[in-house]
C-alpha atoms as a PDB file:
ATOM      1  CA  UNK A   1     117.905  46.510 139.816  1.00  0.00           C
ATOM      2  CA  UNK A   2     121.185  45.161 138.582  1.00  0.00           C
ATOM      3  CA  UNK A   3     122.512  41.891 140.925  1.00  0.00           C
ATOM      4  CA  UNK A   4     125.444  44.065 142.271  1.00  0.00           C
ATOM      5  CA  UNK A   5     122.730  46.955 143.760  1.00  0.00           C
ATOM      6  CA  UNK A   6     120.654  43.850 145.304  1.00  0.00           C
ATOM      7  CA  UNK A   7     123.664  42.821 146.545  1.00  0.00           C
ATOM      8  CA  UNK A   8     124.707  46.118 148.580  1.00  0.00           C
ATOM      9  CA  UNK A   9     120.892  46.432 149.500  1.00  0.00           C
ATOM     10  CA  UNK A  10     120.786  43.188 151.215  1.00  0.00           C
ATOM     11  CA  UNK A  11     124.283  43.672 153.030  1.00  0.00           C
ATOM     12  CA  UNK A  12     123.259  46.776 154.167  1.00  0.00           C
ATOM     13  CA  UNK A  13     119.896  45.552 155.233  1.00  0.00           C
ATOM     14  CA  UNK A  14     121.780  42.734 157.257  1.00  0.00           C
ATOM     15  CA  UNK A  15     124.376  45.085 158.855  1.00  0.00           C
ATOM     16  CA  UNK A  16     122.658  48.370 159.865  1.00  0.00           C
ATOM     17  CA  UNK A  17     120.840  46.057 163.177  1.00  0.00           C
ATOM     18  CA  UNK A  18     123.494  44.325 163.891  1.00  0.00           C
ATOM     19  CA  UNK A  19     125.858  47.482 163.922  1.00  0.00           C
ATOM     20  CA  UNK A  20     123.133  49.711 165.617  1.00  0.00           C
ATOM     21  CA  UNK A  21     123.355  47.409 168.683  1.00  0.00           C
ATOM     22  CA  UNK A  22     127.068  47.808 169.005  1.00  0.00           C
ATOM     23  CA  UNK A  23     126.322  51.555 169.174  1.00  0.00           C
ATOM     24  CA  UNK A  24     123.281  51.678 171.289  1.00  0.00           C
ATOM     25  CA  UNK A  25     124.770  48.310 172.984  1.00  0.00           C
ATOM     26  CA  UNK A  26     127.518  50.668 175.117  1.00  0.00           C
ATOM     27  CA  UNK A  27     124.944  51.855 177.551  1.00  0.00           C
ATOM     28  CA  UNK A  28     123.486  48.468 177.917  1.00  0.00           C
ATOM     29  CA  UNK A  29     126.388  46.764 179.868  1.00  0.00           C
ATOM     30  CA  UNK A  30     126.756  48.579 183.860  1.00  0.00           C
ATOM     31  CA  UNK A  31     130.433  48.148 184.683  1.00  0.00           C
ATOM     32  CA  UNK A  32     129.563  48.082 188.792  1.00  0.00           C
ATOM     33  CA  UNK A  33     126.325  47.123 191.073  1.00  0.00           C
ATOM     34  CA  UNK A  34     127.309  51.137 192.007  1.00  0.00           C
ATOM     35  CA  UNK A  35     126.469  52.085 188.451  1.00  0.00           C
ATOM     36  CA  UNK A  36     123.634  50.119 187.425  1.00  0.00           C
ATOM     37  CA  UNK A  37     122.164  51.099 190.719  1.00  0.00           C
ATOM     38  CA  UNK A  38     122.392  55.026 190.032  1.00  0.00           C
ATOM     39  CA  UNK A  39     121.065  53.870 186.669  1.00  0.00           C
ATOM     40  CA  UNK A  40     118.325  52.851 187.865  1.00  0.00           C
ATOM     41  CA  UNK A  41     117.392  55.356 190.488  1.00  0.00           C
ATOM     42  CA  UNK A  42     118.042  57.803 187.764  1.00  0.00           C
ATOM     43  CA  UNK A  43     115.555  55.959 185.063  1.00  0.00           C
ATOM     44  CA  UNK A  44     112.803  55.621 187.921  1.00  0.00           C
ATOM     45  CA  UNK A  45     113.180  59.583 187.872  1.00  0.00           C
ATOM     46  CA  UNK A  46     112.743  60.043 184.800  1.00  0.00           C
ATOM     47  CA  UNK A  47     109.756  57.710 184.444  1.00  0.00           C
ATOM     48  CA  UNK A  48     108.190  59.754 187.752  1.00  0.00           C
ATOM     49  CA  UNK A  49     108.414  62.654 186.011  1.00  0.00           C
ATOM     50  CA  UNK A  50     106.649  61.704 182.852  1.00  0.00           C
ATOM     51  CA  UNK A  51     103.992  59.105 184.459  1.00  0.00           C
ATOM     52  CA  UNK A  52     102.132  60.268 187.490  1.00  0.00           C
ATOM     53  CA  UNK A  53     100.401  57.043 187.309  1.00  0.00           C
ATOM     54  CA  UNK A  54     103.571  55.296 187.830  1.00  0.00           C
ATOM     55  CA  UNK A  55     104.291  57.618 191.253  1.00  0.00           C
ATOM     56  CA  UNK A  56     100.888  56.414 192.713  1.00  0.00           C
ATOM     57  CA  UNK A  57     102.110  52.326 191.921  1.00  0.00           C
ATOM     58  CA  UNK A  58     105.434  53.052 193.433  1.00  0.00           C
ATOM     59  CA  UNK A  59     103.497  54.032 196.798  1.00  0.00           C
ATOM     60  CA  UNK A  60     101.613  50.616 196.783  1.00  0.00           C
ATOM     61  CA  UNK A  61     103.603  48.218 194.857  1.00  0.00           C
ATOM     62  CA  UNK A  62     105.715  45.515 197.094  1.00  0.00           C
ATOM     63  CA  UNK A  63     108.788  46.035 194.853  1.00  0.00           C
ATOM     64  CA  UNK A  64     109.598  47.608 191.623  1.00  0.00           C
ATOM     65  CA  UNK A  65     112.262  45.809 188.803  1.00  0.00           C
ATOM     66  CA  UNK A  66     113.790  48.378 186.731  1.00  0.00           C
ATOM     67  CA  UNK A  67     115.472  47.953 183.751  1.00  0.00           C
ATOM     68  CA  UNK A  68     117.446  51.039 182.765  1.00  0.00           C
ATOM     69  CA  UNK A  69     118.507  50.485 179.148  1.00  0.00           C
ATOM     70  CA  UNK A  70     117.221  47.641 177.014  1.00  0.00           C
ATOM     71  CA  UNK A  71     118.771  47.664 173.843  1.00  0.00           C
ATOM     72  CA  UNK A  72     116.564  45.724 171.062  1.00  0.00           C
ATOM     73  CA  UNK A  73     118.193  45.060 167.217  1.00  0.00           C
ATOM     74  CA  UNK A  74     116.635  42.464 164.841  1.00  0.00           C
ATOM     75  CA  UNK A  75     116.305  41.844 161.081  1.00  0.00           C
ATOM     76  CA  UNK A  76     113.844  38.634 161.125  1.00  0.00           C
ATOM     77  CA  UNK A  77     115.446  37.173 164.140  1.00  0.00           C
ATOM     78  CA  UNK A  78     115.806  39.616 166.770  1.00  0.00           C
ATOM     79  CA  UNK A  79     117.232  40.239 170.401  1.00  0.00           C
ATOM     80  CA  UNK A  80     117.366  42.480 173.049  1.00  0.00           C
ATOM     81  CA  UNK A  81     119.134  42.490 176.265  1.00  0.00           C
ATOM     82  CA  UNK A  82     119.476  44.601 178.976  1.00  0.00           C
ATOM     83  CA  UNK A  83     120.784  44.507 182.977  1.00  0.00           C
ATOM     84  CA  UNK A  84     118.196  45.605 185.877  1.00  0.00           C
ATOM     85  CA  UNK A  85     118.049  45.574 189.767  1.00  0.00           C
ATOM     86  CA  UNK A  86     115.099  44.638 192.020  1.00  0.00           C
ATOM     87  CA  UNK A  87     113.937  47.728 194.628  1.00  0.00           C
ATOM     88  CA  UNK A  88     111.772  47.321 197.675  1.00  0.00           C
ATOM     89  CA  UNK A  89     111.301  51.237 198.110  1.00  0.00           C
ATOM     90  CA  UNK A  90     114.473  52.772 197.767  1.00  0.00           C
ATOM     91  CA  UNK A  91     116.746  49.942 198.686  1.00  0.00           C
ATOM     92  CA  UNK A  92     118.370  47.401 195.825  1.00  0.00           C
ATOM     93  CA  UNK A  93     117.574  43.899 196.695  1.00  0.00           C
ATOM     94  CA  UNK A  94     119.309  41.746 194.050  1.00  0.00           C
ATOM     95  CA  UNK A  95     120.450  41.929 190.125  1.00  0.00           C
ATOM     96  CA  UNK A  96     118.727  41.057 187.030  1.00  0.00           C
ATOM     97  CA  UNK A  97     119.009  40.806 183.427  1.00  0.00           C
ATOM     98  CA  UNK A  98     116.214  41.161 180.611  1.00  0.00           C
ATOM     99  CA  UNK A  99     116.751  39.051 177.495  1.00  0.00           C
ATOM    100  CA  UNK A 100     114.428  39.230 174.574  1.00  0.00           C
ATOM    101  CA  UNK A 101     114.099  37.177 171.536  1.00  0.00           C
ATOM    102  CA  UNK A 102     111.984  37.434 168.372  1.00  0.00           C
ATOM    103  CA  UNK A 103     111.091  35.917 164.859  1.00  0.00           C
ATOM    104  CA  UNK A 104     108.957  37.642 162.721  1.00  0.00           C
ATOM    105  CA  UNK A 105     108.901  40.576 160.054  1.00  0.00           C
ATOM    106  CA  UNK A 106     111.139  43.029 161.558  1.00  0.00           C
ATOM    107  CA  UNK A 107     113.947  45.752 161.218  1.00  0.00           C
ATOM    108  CA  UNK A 108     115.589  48.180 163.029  1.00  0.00           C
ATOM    109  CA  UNK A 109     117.332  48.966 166.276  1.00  0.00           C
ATOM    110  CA  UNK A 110     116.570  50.684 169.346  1.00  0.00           C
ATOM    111  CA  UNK A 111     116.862  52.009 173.102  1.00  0.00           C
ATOM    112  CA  UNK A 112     114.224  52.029 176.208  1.00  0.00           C
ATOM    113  CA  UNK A 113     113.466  51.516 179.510  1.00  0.00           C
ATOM    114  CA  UNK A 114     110.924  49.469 181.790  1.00  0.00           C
ATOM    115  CA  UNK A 115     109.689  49.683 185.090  1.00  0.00           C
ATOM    116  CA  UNK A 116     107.560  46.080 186.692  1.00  0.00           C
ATOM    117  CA  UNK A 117     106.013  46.872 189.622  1.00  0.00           C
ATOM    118  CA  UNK A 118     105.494  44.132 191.242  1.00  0.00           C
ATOM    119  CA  UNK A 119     102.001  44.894 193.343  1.00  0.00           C
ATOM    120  CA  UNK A 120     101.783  41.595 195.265  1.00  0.00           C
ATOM    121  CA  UNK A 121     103.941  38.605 197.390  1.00  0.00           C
ATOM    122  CA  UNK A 122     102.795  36.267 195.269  1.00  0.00           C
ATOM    123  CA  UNK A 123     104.582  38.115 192.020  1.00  0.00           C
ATOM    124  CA  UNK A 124     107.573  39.278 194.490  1.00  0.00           C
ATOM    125  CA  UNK A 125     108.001  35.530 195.683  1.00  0.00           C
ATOM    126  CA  UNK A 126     107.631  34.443 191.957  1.00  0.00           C
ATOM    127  CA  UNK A 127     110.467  36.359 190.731  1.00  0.00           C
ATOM    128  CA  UNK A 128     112.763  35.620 193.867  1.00  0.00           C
ATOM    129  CA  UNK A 129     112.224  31.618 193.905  1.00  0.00           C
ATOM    130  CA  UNK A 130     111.899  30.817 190.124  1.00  0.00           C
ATOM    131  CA  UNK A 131     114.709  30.521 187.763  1.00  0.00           C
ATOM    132  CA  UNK A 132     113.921  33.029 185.582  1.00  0.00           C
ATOM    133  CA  UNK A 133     110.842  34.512 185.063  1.00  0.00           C
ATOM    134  CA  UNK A 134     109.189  34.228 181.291  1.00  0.00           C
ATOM    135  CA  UNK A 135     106.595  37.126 180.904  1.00  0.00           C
ATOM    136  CA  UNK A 136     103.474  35.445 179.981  1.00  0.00           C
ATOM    137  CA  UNK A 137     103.788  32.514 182.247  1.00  0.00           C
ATOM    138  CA  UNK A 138     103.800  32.900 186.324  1.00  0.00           C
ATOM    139  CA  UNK A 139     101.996  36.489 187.502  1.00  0.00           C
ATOM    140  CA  UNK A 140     100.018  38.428 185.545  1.00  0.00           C
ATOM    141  CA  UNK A 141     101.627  41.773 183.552  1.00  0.00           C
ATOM    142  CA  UNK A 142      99.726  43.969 182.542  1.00  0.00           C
ATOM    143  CA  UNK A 143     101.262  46.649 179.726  1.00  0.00           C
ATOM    144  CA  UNK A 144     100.629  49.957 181.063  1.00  0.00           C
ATOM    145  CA  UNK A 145     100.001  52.620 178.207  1.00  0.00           C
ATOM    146  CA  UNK A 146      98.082  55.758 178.219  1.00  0.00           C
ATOM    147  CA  UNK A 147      94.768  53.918 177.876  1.00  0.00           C
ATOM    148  CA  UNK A 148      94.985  51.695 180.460  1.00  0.00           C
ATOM    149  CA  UNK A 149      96.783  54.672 183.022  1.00  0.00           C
ATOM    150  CA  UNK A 150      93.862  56.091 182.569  1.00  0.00           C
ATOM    151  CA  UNK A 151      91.760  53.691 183.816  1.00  0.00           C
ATOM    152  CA  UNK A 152      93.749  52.415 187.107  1.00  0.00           C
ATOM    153  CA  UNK A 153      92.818  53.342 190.360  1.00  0.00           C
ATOM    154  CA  UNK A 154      93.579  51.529 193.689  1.00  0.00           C
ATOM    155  CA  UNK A 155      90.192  49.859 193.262  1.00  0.00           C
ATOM    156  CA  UNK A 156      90.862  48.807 189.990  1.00  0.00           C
ATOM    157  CA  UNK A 157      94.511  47.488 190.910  1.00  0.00           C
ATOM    158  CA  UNK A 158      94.124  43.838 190.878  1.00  0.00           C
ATOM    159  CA  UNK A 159      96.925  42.625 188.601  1.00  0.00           C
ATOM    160  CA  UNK A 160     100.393  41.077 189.903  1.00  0.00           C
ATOM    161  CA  UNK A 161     102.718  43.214 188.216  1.00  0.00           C
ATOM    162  CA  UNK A 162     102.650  46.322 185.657  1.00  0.00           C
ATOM    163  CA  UNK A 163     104.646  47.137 182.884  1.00  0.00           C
ATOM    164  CA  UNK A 164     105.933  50.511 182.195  1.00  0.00           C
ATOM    165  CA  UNK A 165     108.361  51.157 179.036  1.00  0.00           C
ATOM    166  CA  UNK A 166     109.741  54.674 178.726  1.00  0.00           C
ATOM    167  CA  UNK A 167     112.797  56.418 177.142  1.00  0.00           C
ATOM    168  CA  UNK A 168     112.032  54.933 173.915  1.00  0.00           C
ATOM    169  CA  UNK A 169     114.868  55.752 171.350  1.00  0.00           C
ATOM    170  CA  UNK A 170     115.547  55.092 167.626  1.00  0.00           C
ATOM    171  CA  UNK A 171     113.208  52.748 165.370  1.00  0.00           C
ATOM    172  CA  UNK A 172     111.986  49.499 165.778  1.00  0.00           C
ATOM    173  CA  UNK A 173     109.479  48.337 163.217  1.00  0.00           C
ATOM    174  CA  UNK A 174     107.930  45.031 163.177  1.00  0.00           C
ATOM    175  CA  UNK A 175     105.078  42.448 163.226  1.00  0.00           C
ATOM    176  CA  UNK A 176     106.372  38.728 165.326  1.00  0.00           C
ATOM    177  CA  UNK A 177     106.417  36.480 167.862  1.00  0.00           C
ATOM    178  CA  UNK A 178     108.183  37.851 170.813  1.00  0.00           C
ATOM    179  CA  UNK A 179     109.225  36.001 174.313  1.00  0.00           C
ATOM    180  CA  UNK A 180     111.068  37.937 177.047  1.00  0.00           C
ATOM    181  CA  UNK A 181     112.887  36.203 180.191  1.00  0.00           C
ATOM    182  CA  UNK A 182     113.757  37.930 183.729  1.00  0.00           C
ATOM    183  CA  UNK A 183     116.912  35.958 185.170  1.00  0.00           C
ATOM    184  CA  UNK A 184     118.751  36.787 188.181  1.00  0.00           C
ATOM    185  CA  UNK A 185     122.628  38.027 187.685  1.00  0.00           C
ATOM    186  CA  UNK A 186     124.886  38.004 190.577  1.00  0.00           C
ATOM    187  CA  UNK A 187     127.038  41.530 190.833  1.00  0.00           C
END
């Protein structure tokens, strides 16, 4: 491969993340509380209707943190940010944002949504008083995929706080080191 080919290969390698966030990026911003709250309510639908594990939390969970639209780019170095609210049933309590960063073998861009429920005080009182709240240290998350829905049950609930990620769009590929932080936003 000639050193002009290498060349465009490498720019385009570079720019294709960085540009893909610009485009999937417009859904990541909410202009209003008004909007990221019918974001929300809507994504919390949509993850109802796909996850009937994730109805039976909402019934028992103290609170739920939804995060309508992450949007995740990286090539090596990575990011991902998105804007969230906090719920106690169906009522918003407060604002957050979700910012990820990663190093690692990686490329790509794309879209999704989570859902924490937040099954305890202790994990409710956590993400209220601290911060910022770094997944990994504070309450315990558990990941929920089809595996572990499987295996839940109110017996078997004993976790702070479960993960759901939904809506999953475009292509991420990677191997890293990954570290996400909850911070509250004022709106």
């Amino acid at each position: 491969m000639d050193a002009n080919r290498r060349s465009l290969v490498g720019l385009t390698l570079v720019c294709a993340p960085v540009c893909s966030i610009g485009v999937l990026g417009r859904r990541a911003y909410a202009a209003t509380a008004q909007d990221l709250d019918r974001s929300a309510a809507q994504a919390l639908q949509t993850l109802y209707r796909t996850n009937p594990v994730a109805v039976k939390m909402s019934k028992i969970a103290k609170a739920e943190l939804v995060f309508p639209n992450i949007v995740k780019a990286g090539l090596i170095f990575g990011g991902a940010y998105g804007e969230g609210v906090l719920m106690e049933g169906s009522k918003v309590i407060d604002y957050y944002n979700s910012i990820n960063g990663s190093w690692g073998l990686q490329a790509g861009a794309e879209s999704y949504g989570y859902v924490v429920f937040l099954m305890n005080d202790k994990a409710l009182s956590y993400l209220q008083k601290s911060r910022g709240w770094e997944i990994g240290i504070g309450p315990t998350v558990v990941l929920v995929n089809e595996g572990v829905a499987r295996n839940l049950s109110s017996t078997t609930l004993q976790d702070d706080a479960y993960a759901f990620i939904f809506n999953q769009q475009g292509l991420m590929a990677g191997l890293g080191i990954e570290g996400t932080k909850i911070s509250r936003i004022k709106r």
